[in-house]
C-alpha atoms as a PDB file:
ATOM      1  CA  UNK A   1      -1.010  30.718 -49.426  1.00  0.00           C
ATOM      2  CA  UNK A   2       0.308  30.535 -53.138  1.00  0.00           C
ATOM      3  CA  UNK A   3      -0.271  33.644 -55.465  1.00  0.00           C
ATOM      4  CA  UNK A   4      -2.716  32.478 -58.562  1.00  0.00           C
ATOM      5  CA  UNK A   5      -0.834  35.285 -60.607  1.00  0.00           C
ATOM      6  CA  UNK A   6       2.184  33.567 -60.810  1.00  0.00           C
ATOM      7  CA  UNK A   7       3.227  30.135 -62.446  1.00  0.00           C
ATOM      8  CA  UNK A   8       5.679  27.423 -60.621  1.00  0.00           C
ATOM      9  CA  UNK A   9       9.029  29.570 -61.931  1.00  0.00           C
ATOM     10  CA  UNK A  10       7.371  32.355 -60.615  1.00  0.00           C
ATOM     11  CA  UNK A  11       6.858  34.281 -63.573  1.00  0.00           C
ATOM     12  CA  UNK A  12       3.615  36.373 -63.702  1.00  0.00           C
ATOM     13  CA  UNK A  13       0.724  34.802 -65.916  1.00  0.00           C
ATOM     14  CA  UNK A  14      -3.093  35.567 -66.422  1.00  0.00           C
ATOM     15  CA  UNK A  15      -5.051  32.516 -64.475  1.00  0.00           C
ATOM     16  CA  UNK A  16      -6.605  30.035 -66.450  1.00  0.00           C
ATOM     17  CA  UNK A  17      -9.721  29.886 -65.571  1.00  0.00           C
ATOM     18  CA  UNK A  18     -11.208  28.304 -68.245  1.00  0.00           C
ATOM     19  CA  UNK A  19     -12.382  24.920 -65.689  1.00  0.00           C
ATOM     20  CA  UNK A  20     -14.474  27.185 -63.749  1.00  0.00           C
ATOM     21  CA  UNK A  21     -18.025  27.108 -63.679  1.00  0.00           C
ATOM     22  CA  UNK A  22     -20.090  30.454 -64.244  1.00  0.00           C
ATOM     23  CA  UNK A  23     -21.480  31.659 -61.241  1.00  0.00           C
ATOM     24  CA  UNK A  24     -23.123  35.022 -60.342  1.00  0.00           C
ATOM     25  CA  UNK A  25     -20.549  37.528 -58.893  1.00  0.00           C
ATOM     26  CA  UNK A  26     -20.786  41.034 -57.479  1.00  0.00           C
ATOM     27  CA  UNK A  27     -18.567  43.253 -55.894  1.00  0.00           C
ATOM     28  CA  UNK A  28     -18.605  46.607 -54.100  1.00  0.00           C
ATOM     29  CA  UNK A  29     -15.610  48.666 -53.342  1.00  0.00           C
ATOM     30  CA  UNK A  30     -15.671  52.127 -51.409  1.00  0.00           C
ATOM     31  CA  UNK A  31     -12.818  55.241 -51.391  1.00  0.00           C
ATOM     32  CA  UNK A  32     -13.099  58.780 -50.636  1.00  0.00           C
ATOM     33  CA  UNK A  33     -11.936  62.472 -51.596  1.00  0.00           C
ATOM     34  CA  UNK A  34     -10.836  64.931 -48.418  1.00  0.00           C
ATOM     35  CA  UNK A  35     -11.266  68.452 -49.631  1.00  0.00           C
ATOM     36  CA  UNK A  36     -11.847  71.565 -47.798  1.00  0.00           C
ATOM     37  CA  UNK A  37     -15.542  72.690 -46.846  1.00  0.00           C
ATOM     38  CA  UNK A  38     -15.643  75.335 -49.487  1.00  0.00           C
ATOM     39  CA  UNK A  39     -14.477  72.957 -51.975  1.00  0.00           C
ATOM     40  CA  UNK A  40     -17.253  70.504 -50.928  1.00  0.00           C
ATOM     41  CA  UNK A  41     -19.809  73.286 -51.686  1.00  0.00           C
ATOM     42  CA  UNK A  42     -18.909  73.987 -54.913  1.00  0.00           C
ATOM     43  CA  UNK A  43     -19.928  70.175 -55.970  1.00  0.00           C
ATOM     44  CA  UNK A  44     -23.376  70.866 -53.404  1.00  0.00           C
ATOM     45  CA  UNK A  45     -23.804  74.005 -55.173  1.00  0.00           C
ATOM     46  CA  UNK A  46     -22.954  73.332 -58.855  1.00  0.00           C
ATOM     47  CA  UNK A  47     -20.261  76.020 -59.112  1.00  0.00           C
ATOM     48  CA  UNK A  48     -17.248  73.952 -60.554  1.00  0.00           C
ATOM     49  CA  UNK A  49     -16.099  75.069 -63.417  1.00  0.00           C
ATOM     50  CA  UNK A  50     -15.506  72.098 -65.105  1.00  0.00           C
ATOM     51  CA  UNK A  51     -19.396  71.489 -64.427  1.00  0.00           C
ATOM     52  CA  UNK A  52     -21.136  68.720 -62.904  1.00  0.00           C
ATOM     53  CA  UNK A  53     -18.703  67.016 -60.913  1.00  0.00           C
ATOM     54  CA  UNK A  54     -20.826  64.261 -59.401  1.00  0.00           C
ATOM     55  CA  UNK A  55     -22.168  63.591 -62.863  1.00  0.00           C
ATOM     56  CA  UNK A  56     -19.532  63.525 -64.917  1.00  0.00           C
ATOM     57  CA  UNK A  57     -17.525  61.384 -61.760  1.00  0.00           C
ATOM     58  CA  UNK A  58     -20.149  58.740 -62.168  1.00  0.00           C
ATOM     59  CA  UNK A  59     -19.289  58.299 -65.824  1.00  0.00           C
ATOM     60  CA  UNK A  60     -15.869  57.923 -65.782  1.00  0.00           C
ATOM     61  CA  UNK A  61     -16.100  55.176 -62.424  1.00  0.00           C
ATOM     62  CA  UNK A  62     -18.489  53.393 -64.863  1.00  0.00           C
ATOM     63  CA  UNK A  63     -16.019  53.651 -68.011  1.00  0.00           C
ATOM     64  CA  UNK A  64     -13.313  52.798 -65.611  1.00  0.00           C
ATOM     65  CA  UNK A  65     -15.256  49.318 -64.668  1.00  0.00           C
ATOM     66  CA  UNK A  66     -15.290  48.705 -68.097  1.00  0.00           C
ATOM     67  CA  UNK A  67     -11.832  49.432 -69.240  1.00  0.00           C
ATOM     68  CA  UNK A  68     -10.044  47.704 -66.170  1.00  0.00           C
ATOM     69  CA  UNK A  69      -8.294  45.248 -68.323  1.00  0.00           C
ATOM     70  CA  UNK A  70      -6.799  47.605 -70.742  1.00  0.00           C
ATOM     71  CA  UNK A  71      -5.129  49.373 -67.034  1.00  0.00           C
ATOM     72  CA  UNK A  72      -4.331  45.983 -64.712  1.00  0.00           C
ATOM     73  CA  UNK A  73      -2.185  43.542 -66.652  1.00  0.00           C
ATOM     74  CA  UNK A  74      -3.823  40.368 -65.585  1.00  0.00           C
ATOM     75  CA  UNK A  75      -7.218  40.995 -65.545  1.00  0.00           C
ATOM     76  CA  UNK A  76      -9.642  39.142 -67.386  1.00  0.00           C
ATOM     77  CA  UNK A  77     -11.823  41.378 -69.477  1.00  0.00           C
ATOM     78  CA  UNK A  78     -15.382  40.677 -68.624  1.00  0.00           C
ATOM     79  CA  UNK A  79     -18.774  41.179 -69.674  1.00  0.00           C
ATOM     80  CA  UNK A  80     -20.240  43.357 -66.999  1.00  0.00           C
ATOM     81  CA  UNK A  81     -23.879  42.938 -66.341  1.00  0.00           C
ATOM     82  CA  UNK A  82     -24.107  46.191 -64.297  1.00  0.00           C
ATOM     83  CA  UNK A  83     -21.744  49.254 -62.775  1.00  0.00           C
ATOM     84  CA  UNK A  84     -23.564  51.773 -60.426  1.00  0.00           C
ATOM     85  CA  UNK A  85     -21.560  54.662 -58.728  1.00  0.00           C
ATOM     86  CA  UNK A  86     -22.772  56.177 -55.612  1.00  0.00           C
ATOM     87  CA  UNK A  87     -21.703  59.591 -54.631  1.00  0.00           C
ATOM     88  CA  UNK A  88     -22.474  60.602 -51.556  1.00  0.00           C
ATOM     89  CA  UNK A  89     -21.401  64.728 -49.867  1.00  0.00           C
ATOM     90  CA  UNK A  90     -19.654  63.947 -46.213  1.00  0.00           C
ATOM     91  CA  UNK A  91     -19.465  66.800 -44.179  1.00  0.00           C
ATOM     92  CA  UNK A  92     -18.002  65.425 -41.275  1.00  0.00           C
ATOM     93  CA  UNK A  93     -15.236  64.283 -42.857  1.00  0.00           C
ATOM     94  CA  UNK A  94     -14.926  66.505 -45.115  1.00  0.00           C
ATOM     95  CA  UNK A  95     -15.606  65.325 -48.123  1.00  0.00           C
ATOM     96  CA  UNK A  96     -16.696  62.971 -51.017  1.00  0.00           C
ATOM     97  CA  UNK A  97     -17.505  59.005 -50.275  1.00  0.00           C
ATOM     98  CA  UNK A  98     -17.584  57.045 -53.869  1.00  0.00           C
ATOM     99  CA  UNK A  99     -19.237  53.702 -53.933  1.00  0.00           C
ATOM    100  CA  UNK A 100     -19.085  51.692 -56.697  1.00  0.00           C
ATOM    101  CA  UNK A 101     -21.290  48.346 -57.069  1.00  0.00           C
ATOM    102  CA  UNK A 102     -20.120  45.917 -60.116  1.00  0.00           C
ATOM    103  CA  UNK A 103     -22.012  42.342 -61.164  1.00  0.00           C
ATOM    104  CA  UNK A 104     -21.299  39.452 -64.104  1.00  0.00           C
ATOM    105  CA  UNK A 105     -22.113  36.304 -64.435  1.00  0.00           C
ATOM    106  CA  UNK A 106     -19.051  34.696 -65.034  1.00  0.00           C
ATOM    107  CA  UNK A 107     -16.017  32.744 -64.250  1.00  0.00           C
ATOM    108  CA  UNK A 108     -13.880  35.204 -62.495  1.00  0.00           C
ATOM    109  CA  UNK A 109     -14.632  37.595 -60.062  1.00  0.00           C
ATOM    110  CA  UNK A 110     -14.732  41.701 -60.319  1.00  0.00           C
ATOM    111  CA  UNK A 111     -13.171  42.946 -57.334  1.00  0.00           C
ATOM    112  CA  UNK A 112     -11.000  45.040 -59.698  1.00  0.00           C
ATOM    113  CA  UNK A 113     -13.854  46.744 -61.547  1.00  0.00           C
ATOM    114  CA  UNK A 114     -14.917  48.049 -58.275  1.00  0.00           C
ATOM    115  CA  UNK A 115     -11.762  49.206 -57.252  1.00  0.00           C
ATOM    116  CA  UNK A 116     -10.758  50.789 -60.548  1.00  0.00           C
ATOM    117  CA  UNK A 117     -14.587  52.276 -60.705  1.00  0.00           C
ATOM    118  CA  UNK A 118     -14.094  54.215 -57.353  1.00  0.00           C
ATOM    119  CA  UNK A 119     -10.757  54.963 -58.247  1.00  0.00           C
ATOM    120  CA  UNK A 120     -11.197  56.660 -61.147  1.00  0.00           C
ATOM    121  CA  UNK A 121     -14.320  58.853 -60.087  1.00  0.00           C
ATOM    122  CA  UNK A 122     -12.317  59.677 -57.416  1.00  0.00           C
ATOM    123  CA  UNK A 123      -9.023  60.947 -60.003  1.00  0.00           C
ATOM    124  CA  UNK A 124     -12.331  63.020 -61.835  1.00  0.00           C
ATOM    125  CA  UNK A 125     -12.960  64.178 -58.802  1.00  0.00           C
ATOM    126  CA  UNK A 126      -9.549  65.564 -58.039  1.00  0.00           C
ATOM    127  CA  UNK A 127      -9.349  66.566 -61.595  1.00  0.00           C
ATOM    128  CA  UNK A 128     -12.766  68.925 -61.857  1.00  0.00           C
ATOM    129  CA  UNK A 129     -11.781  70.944 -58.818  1.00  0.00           C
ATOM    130  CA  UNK A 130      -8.091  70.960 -58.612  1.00  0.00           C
ATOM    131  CA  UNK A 131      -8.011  74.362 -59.315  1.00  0.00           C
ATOM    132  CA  UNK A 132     -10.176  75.315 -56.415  1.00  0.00           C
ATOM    133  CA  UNK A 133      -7.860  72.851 -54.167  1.00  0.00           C
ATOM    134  CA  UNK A 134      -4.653  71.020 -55.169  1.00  0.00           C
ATOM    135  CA  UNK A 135      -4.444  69.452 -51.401  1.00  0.00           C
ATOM    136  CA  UNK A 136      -7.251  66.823 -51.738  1.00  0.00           C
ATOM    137  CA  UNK A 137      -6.546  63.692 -50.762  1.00  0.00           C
ATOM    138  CA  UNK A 138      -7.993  59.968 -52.549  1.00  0.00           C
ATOM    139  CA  UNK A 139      -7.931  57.728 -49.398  1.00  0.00           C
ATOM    140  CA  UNK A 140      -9.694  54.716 -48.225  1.00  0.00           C
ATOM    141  CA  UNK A 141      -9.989  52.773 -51.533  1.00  0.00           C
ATOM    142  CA  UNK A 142     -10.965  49.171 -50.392  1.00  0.00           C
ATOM    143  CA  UNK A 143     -12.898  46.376 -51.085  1.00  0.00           C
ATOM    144  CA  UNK A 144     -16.237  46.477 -49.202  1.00  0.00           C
ATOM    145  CA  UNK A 145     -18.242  43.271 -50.482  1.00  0.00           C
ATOM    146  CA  UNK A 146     -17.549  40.324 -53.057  1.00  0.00           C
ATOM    147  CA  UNK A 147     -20.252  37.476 -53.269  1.00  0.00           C
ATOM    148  CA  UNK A 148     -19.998  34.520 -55.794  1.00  0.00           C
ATOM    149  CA  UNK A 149     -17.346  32.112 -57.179  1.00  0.00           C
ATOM    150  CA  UNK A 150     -15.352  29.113 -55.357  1.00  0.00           C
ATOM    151  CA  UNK A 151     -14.008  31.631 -52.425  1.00  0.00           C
ATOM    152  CA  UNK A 152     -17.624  32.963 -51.134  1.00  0.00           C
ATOM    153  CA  UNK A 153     -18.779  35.893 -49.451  1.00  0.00           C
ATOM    154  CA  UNK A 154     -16.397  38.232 -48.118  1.00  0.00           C
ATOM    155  CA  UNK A 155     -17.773  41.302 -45.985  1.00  0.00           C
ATOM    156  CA  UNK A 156     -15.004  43.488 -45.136  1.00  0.00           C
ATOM    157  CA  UNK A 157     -15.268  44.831 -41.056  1.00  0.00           C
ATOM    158  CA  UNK A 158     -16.830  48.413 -40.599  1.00  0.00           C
END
């Protein structure tokens, strides 16, 4: 399988896609923070003291969508026709699991919003209760869903 990302001397370009059709595309992409029970109830309880965590996790996942190609080199920067964040309280693992669901219409897909959505929730996350637990861990960041454009549907196993 060749690498779209790089040309035939193998230097690293952006991928023309200027021959492709627009098509609808969405993508959803999933991670999670590990933290200690107690840690977890501060976010259930609303005792961080950098405030709402949950909130203020959705808005940077969503600001992260938007900025992903100021952060990944080749990205095309797209017009993004919606970014939700799901945050969801996991006790059994224990924890937080982020889900972030991105859609365009467009000629390239956003499998990188996604990822850099959850991703970045999850780095607010760490960040708004570090001081209540430096040992969390951001794990699990993958690709869940993509639908549209010339590759199809890809569903990733549960």
């Amino acid at each position: 399988m060749a690498l779209t990302h790089f040309d035939a001397e193998g230097q690293a370009h952006m991928v023309d896609v200027s021959g492709k059709a627009d098509t609808s595309r969405v993508a959803v992409a999933e991670g999670y923070v590990r933290m200690a029970p107690e840690t977890l109830d501060l976010i259930e309880k609303g005792d961080a003291r950098k405030g709402d965590v949950l909130g203020v996790a959705r808005l940077a996942g969503i600001m992260g969508a938007k900025r992903t190609a100021d952060l990944i080199p080749l990205c095309h920067p797209l017009a993004l026709a919606r970014v939700s964040l799901a945050l969801e309280i996991d006790r059994a693992r224990p924890g937080l699991r982020i889900e972030a669901t991105v859609k365009t219409t467009g000629k390239t897909g956003v499998e990188m919003e996604a990822l850099t959505a959850v991703s970045v929730a999850a780095l607010t996350v760490y960040d708004m209760l570090k001081a209540a637990e430096k040992g969390m861990l951001i794990e699990d960041v993958r690709l869940v869903l993509k639908e549209g454009g010339k590759s199809g549907r890809y569903e990733a196993p549960r």
